[in-house]
Structure formats: C-alpha cells, structure tokens
PDB file of N, CA and C in Angstrom:
ATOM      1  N   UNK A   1       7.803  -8.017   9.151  1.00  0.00           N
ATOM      2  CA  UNK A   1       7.318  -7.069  10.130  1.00  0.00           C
ATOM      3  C   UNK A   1       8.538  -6.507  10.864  1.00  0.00           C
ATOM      4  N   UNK A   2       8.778  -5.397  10.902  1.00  0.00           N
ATOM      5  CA  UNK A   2       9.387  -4.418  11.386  1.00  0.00           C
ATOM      6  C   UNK A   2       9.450  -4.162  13.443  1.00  0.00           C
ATOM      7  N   UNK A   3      10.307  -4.806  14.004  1.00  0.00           N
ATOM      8  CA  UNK A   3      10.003  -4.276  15.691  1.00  0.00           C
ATOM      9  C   UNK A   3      10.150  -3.171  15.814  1.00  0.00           C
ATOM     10  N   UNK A   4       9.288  -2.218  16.453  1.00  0.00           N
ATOM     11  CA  UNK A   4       9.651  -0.843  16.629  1.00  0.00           C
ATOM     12  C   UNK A   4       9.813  -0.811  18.156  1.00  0.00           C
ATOM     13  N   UNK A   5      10.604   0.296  18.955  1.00  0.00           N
ATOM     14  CA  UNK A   5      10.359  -0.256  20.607  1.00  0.00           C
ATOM     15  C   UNK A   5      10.244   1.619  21.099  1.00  0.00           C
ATOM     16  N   UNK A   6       9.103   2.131  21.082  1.00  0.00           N
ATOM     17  CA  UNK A   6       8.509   3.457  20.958  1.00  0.00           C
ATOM     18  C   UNK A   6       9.370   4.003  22.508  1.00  0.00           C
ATOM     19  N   UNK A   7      10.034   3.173  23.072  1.00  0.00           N
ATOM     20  CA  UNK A   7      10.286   3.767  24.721  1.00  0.00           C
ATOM     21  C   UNK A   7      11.889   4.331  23.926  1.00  0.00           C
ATOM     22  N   UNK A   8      12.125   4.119  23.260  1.00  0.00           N
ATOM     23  CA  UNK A   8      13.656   4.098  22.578  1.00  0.00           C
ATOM     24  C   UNK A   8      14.122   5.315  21.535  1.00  0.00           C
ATOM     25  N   UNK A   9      12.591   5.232  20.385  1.00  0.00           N
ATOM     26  CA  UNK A   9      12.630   6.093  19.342  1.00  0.00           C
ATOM     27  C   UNK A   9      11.503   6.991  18.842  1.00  0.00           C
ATOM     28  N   UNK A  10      11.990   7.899  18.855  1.00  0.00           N
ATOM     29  CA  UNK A  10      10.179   8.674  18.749  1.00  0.00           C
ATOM     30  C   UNK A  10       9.467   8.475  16.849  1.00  0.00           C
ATOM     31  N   UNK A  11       8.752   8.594  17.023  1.00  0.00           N
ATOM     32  CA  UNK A  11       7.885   7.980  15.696  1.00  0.00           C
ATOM     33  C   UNK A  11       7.974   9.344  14.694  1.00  0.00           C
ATOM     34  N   UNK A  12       8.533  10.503  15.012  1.00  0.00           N
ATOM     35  CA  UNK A  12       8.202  11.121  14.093  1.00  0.00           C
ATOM     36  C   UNK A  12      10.221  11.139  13.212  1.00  0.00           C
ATOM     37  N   UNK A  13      11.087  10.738  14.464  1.00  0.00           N
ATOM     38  CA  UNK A  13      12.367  10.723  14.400  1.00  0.00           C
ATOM     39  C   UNK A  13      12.153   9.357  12.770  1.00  0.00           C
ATOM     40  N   UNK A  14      11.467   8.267  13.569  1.00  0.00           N
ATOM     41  CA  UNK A  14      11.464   6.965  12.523  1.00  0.00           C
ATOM     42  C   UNK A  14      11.305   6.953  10.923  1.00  0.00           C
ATOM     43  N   UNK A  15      10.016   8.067  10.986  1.00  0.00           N
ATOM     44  CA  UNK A  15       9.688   8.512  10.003  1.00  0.00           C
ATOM     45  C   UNK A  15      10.510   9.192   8.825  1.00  0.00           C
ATOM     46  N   UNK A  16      10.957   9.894   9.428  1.00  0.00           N
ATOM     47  CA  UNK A  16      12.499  11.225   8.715  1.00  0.00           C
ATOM     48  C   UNK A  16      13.412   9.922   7.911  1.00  0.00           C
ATOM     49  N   UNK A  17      14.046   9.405   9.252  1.00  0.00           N
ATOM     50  CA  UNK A  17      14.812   8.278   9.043  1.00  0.00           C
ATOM     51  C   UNK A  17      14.232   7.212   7.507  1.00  0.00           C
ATOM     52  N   UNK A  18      13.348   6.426   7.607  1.00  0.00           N
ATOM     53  CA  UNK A  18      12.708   5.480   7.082  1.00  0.00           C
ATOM     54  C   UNK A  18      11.918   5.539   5.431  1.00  0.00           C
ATOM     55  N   UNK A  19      11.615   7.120   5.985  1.00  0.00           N
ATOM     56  CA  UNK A  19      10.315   7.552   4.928  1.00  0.00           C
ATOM     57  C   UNK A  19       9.337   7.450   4.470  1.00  0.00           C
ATOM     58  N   UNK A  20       8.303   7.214   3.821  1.00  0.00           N
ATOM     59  CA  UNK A  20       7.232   6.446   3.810  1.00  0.00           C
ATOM     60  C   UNK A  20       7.020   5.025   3.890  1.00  0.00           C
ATOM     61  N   UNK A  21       6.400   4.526   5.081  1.00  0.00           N
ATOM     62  CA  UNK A  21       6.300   3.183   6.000  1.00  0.00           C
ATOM     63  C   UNK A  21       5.702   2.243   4.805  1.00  0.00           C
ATOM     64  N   UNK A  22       5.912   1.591   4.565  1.00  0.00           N
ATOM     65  CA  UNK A  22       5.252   0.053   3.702  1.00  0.00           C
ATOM     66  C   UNK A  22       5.690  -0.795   4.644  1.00  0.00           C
ATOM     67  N   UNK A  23       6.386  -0.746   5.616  1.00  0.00           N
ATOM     68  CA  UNK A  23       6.893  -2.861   5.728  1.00  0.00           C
ATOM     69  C   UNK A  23       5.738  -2.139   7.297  1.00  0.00           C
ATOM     70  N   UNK A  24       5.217  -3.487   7.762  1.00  0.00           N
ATOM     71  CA  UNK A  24       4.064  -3.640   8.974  1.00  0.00           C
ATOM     72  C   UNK A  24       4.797  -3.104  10.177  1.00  0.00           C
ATOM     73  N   UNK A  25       4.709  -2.491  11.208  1.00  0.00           N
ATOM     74  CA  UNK A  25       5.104  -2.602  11.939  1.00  0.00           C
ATOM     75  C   UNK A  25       4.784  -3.237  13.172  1.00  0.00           C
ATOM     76  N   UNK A  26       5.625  -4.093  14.364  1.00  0.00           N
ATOM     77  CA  UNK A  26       5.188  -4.746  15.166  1.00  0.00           C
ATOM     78  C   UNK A  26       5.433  -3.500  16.912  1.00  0.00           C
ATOM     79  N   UNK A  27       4.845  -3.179  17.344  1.00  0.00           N
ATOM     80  CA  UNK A  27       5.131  -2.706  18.460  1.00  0.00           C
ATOM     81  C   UNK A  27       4.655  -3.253  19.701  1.00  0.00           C
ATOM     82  N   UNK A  28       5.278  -3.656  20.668  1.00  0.00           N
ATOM     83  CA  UNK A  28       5.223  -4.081  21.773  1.00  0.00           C
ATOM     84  C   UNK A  28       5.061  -3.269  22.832  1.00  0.00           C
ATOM     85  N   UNK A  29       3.900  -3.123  23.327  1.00  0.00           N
ATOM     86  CA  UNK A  29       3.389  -1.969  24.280  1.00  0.00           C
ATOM     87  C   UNK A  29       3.453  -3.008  25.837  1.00  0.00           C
ATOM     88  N   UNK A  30       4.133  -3.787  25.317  1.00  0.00           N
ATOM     89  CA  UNK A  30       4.532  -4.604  27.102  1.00  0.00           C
ATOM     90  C   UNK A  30       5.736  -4.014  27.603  1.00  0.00           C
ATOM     91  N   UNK A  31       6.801  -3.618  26.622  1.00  0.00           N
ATOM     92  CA  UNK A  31       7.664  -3.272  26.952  1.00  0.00           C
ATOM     93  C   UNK A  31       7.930  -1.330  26.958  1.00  0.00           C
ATOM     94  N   UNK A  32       6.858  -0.666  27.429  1.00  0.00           N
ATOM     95  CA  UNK A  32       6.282   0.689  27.235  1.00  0.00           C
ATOM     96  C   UNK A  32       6.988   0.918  28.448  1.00  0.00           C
ATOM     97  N   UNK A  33       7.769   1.996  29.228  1.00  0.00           N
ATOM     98  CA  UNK A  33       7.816   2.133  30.707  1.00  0.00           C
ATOM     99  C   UNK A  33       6.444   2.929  31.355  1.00  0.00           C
ATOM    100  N   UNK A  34       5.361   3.197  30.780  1.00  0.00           N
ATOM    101  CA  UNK A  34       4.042   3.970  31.709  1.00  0.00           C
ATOM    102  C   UNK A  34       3.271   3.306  30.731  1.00  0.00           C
ATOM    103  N   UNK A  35       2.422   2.998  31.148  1.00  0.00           N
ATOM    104  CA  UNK A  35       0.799   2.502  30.784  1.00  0.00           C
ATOM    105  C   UNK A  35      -0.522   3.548  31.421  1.00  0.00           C
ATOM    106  N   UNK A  36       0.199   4.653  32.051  1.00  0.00           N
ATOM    107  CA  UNK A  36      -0.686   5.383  32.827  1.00  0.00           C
ATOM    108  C   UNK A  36      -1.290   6.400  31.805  1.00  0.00           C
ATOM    109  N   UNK A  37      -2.316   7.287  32.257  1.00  0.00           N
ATOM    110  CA  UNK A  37      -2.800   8.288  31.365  1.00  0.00           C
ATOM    111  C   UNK A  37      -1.951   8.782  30.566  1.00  0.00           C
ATOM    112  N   UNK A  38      -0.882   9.612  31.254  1.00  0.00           N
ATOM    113  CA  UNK A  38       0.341  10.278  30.326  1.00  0.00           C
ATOM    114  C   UNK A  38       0.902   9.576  29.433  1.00  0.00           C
ATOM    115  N   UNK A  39       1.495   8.270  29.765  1.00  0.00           N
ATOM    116  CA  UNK A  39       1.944   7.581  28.879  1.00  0.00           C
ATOM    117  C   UNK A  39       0.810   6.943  27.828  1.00  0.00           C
ATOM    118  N   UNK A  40      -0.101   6.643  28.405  1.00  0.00           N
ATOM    119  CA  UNK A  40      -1.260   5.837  26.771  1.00  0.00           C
ATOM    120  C   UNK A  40      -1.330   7.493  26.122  1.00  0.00           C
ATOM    121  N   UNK A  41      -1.180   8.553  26.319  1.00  0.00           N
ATOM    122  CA  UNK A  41      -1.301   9.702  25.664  1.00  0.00           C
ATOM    123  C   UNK A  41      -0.386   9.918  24.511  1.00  0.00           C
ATOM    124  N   UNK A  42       0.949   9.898  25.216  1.00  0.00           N
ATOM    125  CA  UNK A  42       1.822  10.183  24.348  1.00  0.00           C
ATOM    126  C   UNK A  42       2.043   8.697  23.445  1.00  0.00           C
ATOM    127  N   UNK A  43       1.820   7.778  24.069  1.00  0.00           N
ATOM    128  CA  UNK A  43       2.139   6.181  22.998  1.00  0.00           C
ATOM    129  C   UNK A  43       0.605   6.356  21.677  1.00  0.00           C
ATOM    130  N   UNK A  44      -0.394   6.858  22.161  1.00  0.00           N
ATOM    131  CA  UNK A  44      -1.634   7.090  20.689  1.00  0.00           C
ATOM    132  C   UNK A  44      -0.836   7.936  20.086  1.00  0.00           C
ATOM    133  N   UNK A  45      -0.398   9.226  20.579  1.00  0.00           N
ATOM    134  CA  UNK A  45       0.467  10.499  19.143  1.00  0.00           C
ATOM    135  C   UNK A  45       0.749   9.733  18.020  1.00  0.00           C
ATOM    136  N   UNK A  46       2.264   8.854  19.278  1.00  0.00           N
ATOM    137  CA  UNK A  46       3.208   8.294  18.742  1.00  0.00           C
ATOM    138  C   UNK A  46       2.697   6.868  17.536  1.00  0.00           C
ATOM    139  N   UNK A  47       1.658   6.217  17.656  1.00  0.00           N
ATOM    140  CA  UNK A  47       0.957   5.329  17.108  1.00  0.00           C
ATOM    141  C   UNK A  47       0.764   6.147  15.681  1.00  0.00           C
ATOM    142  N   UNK A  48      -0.225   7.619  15.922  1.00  0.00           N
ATOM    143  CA  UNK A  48      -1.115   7.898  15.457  1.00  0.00           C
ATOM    144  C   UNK A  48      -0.053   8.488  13.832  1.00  0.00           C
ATOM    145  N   UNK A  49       1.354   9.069  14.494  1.00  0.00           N
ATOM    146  CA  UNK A  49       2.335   9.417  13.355  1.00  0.00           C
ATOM    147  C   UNK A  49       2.471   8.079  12.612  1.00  0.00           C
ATOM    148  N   UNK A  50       2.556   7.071  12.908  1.00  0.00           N
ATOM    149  CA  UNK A  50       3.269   5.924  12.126  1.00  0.00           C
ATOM    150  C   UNK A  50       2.322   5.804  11.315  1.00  0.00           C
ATOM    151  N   UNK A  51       0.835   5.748  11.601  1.00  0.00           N
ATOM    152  CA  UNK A  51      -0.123   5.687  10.823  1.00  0.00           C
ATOM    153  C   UNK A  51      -0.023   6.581   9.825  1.00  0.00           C
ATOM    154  N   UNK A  52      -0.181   7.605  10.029  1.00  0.00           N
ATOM    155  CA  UNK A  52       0.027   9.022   8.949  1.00  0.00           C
ATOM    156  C   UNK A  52       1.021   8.595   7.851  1.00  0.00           C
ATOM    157  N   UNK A  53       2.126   8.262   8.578  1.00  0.00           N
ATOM    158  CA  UNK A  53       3.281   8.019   7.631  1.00  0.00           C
ATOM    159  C   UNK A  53       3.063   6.287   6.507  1.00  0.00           C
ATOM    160  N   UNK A  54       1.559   6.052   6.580  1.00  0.00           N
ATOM    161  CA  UNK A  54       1.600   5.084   5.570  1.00  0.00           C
ATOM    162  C   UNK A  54       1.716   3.559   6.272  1.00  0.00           C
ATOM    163  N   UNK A  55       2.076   3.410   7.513  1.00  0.00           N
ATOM    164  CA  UNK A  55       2.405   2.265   8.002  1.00  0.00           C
ATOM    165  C   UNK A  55       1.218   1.727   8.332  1.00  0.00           C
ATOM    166  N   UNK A  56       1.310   0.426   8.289  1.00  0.00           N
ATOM    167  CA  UNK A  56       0.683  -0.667   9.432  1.00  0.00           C
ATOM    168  C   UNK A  56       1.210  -1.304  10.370  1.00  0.00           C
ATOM    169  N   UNK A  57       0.214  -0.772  11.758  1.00  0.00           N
ATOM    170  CA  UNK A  57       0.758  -0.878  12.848  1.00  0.00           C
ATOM    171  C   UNK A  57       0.136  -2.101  13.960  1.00  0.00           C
ATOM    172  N   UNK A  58       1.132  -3.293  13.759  1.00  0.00           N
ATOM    173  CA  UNK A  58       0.748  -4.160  15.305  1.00  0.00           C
ATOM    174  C   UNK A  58       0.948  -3.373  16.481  1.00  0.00           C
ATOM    175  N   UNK A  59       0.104  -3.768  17.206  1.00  0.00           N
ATOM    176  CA  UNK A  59       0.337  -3.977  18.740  1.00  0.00           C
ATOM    177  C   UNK A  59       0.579  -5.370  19.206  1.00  0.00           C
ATOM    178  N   UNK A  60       1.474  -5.332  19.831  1.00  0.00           N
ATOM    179  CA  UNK A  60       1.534  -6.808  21.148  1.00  0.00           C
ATOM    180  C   UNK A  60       1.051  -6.534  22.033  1.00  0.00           C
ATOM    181  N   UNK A  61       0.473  -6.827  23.061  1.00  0.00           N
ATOM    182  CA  UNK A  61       0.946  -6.791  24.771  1.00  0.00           C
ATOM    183  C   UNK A  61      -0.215  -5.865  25.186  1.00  0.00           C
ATOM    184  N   UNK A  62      -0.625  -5.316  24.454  1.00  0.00           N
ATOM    185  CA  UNK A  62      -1.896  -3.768  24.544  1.00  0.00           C
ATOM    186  C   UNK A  62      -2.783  -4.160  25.906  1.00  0.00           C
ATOM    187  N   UNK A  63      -2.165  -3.322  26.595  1.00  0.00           N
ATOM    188  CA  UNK A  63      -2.785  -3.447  27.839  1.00  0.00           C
ATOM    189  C   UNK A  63      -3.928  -3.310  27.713  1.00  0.00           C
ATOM    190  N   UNK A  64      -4.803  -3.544  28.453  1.00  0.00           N
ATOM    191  CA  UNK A  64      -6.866  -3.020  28.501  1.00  0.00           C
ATOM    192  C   UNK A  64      -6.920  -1.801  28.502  1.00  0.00           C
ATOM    193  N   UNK A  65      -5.766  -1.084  29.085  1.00  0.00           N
ATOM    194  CA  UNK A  65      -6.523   0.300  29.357  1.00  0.00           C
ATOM    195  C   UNK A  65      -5.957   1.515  28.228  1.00  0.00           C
ATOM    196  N   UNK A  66      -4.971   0.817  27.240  1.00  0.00           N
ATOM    197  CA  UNK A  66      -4.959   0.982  25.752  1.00  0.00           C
ATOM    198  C   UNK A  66      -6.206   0.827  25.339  1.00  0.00           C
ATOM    199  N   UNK A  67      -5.899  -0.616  24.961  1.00  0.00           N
ATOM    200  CA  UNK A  67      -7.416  -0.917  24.024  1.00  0.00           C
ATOM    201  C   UNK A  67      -8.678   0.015  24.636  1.00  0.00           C
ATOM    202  N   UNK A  68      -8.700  -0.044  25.693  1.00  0.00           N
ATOM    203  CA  UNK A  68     -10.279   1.048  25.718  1.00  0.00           C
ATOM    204  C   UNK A  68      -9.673   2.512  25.377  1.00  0.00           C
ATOM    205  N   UNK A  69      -8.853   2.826  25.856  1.00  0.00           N
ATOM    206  CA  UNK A  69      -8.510   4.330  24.936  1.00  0.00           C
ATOM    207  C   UNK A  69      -8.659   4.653  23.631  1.00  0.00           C
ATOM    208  N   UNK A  70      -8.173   3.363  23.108  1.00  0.00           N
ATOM    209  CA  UNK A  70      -8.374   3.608  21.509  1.00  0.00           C
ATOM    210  C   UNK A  70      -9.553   3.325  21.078  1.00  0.00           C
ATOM    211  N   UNK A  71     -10.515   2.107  21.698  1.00  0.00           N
ATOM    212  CA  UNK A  71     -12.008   1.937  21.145  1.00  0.00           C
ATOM    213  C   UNK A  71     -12.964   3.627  21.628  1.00  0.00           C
ATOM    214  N   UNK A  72     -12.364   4.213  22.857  1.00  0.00           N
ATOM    215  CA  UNK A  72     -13.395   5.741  23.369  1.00  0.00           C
ATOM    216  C   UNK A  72     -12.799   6.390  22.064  1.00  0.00           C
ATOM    217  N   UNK A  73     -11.276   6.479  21.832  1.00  0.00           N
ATOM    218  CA  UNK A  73     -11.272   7.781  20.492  1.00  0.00           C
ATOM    219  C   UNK A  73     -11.773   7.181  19.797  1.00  0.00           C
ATOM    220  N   UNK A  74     -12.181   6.075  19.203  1.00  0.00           N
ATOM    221  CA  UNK A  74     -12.831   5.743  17.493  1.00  0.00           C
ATOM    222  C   UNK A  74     -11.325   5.341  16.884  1.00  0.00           C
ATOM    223  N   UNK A  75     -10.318   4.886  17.540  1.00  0.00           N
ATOM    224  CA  UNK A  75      -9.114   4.904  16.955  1.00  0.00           C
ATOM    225  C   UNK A  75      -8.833   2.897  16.451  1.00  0.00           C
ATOM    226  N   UNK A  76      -9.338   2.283  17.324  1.00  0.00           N
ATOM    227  CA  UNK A  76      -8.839   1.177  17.551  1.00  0.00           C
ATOM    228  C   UNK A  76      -9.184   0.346  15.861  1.00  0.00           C
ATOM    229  N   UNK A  77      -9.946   0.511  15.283  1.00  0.00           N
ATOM    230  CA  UNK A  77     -10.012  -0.235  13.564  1.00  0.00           C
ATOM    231  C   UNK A  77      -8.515   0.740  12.755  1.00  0.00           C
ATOM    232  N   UNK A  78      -7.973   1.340  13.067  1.00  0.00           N
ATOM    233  CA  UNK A  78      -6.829   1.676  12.680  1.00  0.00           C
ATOM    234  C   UNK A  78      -4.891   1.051  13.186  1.00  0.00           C
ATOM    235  N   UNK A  79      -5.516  -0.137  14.200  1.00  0.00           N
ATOM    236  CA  UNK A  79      -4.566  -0.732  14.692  1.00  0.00           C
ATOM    237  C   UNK A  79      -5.166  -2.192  14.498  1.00  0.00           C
ATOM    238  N   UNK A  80      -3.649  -3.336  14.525  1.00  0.00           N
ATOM    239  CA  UNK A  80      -4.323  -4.483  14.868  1.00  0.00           C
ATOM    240  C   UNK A  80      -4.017  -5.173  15.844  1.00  0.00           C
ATOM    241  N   UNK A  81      -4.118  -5.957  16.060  1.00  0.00           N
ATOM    242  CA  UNK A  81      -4.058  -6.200  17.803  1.00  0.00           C
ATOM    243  C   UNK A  81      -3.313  -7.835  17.994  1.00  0.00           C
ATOM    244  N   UNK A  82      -2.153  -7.870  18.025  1.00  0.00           N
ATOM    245  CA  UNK A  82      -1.653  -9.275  18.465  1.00  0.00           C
ATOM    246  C   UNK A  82      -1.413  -9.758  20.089  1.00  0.00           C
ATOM    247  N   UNK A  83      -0.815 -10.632  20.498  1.00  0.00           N
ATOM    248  CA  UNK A  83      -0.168 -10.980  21.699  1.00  0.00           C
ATOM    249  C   UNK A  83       0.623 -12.052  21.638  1.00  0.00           C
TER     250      UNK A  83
END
C-alpha cells in the first residue's frame, strides 16, 4: 500500500507522474489541514481522480463529517475505510 499525503500532492499531478494506479492506496485524512466544507470538497475531487485513475483507495482517520459526505453523494462503497 502506497501513503499518499493529499495536503502535499494533488491527485491529478500523482496520476501524470505514476500512471495508471494498481498498487492500493493508503490516505490519511487525519493529517488533511481543513476538514471543513471547502476542504471535504476539494479532498472527494481529489479522492474521486485517484479512483478514475484505476486505484484503490484507503482512508485512515475519515473524520464523520467525511464519511457522511461520501455516504449523501452515493460515493462511500467506492472507498474503504481504515483507522
């Protein structure tokens, strides 16, 4: 599993870089600097590219007010959920 740290590198930059995702990725949304609207906004995009690009994507740390963002879009069976 792959650490990704999304406050650092943008997901579409990773992508270019990497190319089509096979190894899992682990992301740690404890270490996110906003958990607020704006930020769970731009951290789903950023989720939502890695997905596109073929990957599987952990979460760590997924605050509650993630996880309910992603269960209201219909998004959350497209992530898996550690701590």
């Amino acid at each position: 599993m792959l650490p990704v740290n999304l406050a650092v590198v943008d997901a579409a930059h990773l992508v270019r870089i990497l190319g089509p995702l096979s190894t899992p990725l682990l992301v740690d949304c404890g270490a996110l600097p906003s958990q607020r609207t704006q930020g769970i906004c731009f951290l789903v995009s950023q989720l939502l590219i890695l997905r596109r690009s073929g990957a599987t994507v952990w979460l760590r740390n997924a605050s509650p007010v993630l996880r309910h963002c992603l269960q209201d879009l219909k998004l959350s069976a497209f992530f898996s959920f550690t701590d």
